[in-house]
C-alpha atoms as a PDB file:
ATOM      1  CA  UNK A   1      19.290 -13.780   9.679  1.00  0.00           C
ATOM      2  CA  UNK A   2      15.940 -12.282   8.775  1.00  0.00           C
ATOM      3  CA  UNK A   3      14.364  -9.355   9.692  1.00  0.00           C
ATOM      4  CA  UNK A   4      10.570  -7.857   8.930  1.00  0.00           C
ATOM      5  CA  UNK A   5       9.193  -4.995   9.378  1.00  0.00           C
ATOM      6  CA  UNK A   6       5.430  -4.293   8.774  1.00  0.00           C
ATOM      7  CA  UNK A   7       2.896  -1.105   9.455  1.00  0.00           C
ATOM      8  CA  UNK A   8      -0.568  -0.932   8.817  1.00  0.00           C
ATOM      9  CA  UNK A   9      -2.273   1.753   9.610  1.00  0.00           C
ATOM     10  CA  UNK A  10      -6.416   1.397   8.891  1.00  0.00           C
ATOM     11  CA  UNK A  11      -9.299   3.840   9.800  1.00  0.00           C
ATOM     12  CA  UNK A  12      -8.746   7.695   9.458  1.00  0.00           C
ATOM     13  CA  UNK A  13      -9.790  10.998  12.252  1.00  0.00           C
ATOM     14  CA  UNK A  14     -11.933  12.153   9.528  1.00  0.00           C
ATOM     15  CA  UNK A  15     -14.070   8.711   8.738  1.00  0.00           C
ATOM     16  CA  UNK A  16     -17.318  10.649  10.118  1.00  0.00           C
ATOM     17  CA  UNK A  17     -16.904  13.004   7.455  1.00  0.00           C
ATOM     18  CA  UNK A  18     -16.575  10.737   4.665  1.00  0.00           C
ATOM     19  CA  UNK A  19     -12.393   9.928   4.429  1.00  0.00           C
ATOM     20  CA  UNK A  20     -11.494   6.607   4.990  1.00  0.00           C
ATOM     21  CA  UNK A  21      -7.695   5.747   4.411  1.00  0.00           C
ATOM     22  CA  UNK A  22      -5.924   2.312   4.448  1.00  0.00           C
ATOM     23  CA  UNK A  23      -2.009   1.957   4.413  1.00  0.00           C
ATOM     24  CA  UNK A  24       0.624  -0.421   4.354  1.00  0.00           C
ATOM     25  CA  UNK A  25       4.630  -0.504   4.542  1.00  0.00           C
ATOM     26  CA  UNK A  26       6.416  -3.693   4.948  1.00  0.00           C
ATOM     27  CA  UNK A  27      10.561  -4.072   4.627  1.00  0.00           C
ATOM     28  CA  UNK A  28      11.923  -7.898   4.498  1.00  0.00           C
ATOM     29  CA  UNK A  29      15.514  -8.366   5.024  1.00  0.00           C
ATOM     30  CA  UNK A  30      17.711 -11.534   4.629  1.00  0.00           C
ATOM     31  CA  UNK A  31      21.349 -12.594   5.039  1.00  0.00           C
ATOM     32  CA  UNK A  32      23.751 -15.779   4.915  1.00  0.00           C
ATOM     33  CA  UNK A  33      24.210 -17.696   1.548  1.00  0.00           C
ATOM     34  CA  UNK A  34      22.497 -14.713  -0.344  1.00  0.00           C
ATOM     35  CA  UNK A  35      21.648 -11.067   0.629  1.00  0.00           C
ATOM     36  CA  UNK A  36      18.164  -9.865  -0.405  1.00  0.00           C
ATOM     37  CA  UNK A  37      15.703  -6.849   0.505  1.00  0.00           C
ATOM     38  CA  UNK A  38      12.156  -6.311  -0.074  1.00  0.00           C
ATOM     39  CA  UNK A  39      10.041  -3.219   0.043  1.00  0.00           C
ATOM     40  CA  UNK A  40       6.492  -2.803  -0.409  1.00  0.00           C
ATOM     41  CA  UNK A  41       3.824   0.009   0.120  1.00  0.00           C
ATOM     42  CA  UNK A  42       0.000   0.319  -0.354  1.00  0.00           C
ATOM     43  CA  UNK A  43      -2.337   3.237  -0.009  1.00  0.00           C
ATOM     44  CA  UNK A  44      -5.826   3.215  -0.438  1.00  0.00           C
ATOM     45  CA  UNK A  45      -8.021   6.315   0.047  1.00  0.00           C
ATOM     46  CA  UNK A  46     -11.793   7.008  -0.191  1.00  0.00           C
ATOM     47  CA  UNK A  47     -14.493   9.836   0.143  1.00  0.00           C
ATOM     48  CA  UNK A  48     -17.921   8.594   0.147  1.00  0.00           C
ATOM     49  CA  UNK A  49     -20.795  12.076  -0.069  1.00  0.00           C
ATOM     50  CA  UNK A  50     -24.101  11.383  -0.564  1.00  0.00           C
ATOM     51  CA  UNK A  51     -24.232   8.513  -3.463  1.00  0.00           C
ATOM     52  CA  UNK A  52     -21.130   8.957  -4.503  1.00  0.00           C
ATOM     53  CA  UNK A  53     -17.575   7.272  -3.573  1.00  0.00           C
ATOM     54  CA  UNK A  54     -14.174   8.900  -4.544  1.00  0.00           C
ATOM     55  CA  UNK A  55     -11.208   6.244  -4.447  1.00  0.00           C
ATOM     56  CA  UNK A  56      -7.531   6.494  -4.974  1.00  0.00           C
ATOM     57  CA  UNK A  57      -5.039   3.404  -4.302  1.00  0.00           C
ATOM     58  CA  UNK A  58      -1.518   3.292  -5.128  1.00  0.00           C
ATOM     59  CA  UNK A  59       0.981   0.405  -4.426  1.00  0.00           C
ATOM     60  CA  UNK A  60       4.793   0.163  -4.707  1.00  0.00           C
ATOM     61  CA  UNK A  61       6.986  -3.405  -4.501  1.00  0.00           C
ATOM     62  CA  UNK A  62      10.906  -3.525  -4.961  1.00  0.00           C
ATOM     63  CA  UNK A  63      13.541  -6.650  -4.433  1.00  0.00           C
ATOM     64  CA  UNK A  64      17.151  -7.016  -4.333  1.00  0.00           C
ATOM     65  CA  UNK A  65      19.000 -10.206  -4.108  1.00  0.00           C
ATOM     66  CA  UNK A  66      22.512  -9.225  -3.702  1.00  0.00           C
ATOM     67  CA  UNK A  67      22.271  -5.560  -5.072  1.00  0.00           C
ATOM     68  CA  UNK A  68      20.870  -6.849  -8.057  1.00  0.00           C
ATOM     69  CA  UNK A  69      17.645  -5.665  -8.462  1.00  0.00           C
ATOM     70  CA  UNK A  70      15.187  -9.020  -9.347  1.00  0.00           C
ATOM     71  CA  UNK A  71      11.575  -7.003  -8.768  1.00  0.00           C
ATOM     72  CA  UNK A  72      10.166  -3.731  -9.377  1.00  0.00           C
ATOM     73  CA  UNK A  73       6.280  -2.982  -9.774  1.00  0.00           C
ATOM     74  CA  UNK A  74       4.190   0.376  -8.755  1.00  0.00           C
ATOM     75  CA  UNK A  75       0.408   1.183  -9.513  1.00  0.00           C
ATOM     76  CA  UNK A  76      -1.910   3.723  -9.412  1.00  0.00           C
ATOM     77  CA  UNK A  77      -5.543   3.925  -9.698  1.00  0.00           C
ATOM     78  CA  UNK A  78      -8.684   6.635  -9.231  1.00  0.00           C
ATOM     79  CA  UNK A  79     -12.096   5.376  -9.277  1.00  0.00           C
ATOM     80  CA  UNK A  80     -15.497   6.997  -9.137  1.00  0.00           C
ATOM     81  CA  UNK A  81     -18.983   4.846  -7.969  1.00  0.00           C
ATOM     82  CA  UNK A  82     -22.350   5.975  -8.071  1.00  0.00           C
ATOM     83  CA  UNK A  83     -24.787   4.100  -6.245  1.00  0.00           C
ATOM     84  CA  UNK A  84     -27.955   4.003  -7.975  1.00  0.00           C
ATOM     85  CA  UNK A  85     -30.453   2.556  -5.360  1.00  0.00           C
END
């Protein structure tokens, strides 16, 4: 048996103003021989004024194969660009 889940979200109420937002959250879910869950997440956030651009991202990933855990990564990032033309 497998089931997935997966939400993505994209666009933000507040794009006119500069906020732009991007996010993801998946769960993955098998039975039978073996037994094995997967989680994942992503964010990624900007704010653009003027020349400048803001950005933040994060991400998150976890596995199990039958409670044992086999994967487990995260990240996080802030960024600044200035556009010079």
């Amino acid at each position: 048996m497998i089931t997935a889940l997966s939400i993505s979200m994209m666009g933000s109420a507040l794009a006119e103003d500069g906020f732009k937002n991007e996010s993801e959250v998946g769960l993955v879910m098998t039975s039978g021989n073996t037994d094995a869950k997967t989680t994942n997440a992503k964010e990624v956030t900007s704010y653009e004024f003027n020349k400048n651009t803001f950005k933040n991202t994060a991400a998150f990933f976890r596995s199990k194969n039958s409670g044992v855990e086999s994967a487990n990564a995260w990240s996080f990032g802030i960024r600044y660009e200035r556009a010079l033309s």
